[in-house]
C-alpha atoms as a PDB file:
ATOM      1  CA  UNK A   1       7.811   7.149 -16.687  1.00  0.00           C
ATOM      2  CA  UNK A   2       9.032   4.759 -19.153  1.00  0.00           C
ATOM      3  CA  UNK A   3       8.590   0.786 -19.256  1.00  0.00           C
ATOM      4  CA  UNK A   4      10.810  -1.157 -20.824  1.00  0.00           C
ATOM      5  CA  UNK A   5      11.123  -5.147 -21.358  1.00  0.00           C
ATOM      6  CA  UNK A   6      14.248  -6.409 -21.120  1.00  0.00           C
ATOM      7  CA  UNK A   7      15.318 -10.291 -20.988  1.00  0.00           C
ATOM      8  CA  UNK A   8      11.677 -11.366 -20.616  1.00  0.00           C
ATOM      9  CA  UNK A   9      10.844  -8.968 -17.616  1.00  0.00           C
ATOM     10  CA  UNK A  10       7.035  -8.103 -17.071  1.00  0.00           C
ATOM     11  CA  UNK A  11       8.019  -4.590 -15.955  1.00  0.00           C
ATOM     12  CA  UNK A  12       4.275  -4.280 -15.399  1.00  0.00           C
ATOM     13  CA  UNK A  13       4.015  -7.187 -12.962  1.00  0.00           C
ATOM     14  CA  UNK A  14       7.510  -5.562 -10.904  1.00  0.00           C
ATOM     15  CA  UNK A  15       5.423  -2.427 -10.926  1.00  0.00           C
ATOM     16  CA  UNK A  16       2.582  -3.716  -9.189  1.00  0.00           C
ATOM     17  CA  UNK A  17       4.889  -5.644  -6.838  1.00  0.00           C
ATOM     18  CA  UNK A  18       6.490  -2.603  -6.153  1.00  0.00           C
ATOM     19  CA  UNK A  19       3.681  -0.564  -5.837  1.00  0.00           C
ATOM     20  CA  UNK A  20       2.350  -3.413  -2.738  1.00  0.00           C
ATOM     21  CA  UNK A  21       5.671  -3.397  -1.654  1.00  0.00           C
ATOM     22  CA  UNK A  22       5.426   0.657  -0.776  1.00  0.00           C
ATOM     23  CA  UNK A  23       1.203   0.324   0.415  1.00  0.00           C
ATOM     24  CA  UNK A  24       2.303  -2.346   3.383  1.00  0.00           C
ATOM     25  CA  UNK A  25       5.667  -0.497   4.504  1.00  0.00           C
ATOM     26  CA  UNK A  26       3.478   2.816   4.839  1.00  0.00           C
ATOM     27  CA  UNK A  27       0.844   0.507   6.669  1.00  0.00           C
ATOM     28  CA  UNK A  28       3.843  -0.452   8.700  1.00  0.00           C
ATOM     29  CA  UNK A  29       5.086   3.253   9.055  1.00  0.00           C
ATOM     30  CA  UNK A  30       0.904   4.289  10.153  1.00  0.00           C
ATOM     31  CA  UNK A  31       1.310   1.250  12.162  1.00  0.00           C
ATOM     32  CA  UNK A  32       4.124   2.443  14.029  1.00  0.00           C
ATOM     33  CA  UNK A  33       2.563   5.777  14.942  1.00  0.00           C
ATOM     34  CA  UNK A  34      -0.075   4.105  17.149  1.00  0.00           C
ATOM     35  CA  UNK A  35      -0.495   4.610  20.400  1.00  0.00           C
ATOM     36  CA  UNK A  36       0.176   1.212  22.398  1.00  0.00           C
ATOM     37  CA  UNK A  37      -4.129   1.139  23.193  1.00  0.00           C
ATOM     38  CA  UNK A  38      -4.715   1.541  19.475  1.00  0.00           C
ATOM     39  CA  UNK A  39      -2.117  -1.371  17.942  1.00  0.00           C
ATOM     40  CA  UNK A  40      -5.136  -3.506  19.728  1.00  0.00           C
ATOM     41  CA  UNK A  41      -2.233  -6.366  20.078  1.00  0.00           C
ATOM     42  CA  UNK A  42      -3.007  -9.484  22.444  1.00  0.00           C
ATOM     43  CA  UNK A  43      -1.344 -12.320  23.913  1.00  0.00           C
ATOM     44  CA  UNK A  44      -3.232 -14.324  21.117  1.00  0.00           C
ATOM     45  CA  UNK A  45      -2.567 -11.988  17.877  1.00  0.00           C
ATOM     46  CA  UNK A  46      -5.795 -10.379  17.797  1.00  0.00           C
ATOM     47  CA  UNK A  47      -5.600  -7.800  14.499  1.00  0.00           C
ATOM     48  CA  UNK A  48      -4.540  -4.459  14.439  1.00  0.00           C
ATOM     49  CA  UNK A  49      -5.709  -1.321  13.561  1.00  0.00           C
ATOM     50  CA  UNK A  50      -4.713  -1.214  10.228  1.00  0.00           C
ATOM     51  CA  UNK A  51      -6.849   0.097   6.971  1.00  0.00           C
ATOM     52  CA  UNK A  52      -6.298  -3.037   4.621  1.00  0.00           C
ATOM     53  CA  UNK A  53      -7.138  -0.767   1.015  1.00  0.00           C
ATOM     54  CA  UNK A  54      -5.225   0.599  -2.034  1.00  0.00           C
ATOM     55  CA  UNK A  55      -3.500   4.449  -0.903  1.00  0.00           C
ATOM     56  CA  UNK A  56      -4.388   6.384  -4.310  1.00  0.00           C
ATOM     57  CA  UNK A  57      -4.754   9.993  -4.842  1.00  0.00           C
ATOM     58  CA  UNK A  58      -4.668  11.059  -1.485  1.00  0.00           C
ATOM     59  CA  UNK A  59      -7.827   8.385  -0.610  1.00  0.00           C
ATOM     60  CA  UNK A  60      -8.170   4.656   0.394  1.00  0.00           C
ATOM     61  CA  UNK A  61     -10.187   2.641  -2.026  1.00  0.00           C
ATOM     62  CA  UNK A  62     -10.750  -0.901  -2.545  1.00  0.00           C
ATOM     63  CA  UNK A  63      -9.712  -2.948  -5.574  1.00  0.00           C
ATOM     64  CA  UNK A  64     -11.814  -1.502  -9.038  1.00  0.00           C
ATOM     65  CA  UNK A  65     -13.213  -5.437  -8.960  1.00  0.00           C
ATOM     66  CA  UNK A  66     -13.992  -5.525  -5.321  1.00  0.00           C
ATOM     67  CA  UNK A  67     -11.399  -8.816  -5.110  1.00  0.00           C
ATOM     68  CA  UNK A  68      -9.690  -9.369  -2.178  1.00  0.00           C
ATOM     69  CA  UNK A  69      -7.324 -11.519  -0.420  1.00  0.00           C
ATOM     70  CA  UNK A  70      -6.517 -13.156   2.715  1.00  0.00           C
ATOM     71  CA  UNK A  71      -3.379 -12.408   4.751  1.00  0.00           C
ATOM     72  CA  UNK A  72      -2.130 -15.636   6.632  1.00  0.00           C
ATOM     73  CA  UNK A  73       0.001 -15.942   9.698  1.00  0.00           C
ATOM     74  CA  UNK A  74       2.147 -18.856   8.812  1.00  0.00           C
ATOM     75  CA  UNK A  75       2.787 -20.043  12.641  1.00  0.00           C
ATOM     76  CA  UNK A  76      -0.455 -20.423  13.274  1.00  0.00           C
ATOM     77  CA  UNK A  77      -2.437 -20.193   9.895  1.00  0.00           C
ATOM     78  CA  UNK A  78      -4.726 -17.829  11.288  1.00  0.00           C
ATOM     79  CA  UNK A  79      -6.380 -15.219   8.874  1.00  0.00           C
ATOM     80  CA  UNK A  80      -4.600 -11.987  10.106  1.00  0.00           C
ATOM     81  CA  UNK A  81      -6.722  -9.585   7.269  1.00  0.00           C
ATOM     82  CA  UNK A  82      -8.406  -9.499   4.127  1.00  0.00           C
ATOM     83  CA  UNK A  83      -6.951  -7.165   2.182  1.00  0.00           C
ATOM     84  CA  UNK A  84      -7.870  -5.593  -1.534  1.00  0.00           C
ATOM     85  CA  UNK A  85      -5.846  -7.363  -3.811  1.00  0.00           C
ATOM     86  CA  UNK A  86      -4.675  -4.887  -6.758  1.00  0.00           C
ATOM     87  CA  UNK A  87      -5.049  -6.246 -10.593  1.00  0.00           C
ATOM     88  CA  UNK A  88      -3.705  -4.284 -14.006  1.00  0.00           C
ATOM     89  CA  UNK A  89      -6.373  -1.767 -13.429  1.00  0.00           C
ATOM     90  CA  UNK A  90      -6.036  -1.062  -9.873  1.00  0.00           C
ATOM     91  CA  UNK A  91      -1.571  -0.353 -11.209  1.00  0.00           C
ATOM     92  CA  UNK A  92      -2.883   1.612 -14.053  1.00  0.00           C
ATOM     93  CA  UNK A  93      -5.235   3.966 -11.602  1.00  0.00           C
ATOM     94  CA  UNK A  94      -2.095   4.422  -9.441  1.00  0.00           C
ATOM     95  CA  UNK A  95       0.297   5.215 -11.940  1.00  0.00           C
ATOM     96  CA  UNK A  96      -1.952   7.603 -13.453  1.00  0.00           C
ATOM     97  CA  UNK A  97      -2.506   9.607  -9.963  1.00  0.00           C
ATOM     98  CA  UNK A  98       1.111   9.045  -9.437  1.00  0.00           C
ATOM     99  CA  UNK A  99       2.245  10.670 -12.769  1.00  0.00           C
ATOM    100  CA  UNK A 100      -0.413  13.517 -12.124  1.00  0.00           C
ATOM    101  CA  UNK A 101       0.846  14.162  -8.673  1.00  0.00           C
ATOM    102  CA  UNK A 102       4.579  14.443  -9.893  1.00  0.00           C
ATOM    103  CA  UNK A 103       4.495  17.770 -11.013  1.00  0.00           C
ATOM    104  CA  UNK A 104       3.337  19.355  -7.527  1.00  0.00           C
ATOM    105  CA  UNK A 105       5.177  16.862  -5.393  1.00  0.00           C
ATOM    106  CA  UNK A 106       8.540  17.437  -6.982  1.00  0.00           C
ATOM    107  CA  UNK A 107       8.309  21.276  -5.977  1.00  0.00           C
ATOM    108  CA  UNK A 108       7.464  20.517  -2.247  1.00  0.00           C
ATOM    109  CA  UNK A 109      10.349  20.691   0.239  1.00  0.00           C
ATOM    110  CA  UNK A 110      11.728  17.218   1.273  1.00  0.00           C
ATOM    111  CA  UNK A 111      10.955  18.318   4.813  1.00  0.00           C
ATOM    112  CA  UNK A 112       7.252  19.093   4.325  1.00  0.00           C
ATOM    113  CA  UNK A 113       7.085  15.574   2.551  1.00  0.00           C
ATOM    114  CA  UNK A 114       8.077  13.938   5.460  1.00  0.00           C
ATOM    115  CA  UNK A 115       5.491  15.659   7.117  1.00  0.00           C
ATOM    116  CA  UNK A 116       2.831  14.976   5.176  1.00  0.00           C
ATOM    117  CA  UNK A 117       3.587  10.983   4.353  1.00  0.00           C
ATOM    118  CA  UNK A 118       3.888  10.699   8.455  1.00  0.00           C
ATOM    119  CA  UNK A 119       0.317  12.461   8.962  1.00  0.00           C
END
């Protein structure tokens, strides 16, 4: 994988968004999968259950500098989660385990990914 700048772009920062952007829509996807009793959902917003750390290398981990963040409903500014807030370390990790991982996952049968990302 190859970064490049281009008209003042910090490719690394858009990697790292990306990367966050991917982590909550699988949380949304292992959200989804929940049986109605485990979403844990009440008339007053109560949180789900919903693992709140970085996905890397097959394992949930919290930030490499234990920070962490808090996740705000806007409507009511209630704290919905503290979740592990990822810095240039935390990107570099996953790229790493990503770039390692691309040699196997490209051989596995698109079905069979499926699979596996919807365990």
């Amino acid at each position: 994988i190859f970064f490049r700048s281009t008209m003042g772009i910090d490719v690394k920062a858009v990697a790292a968004t990306v990367l966050a952007s991917a982590g909550l829509y699988l949380l949304y996807l292992r959200y989804q999968q929940l049986q109605p009793s485990q979403k844990a959902i009440s008339a007053k917003g109560s949180k789900c259950a919903v693992r709140t750390q970085h996905f890397i290398n097959n394992e949930w981990v919290n930030s490499i500098n234990g920070a962490t963040f808090q996740t705000i409903n806007p409507a009511t500014e209630e704290v919905l989660a503290t979740v592990q807030a990822a810095d240039k370390a935390d990107v570099d990790c996953a790229v790493a385990a990503a770039k390692k991982a691309l040699f196997t996952w490209r051989d596995v049968p698109g079905s069979t990914r499926r699979d596996l990302l919807l365990k």
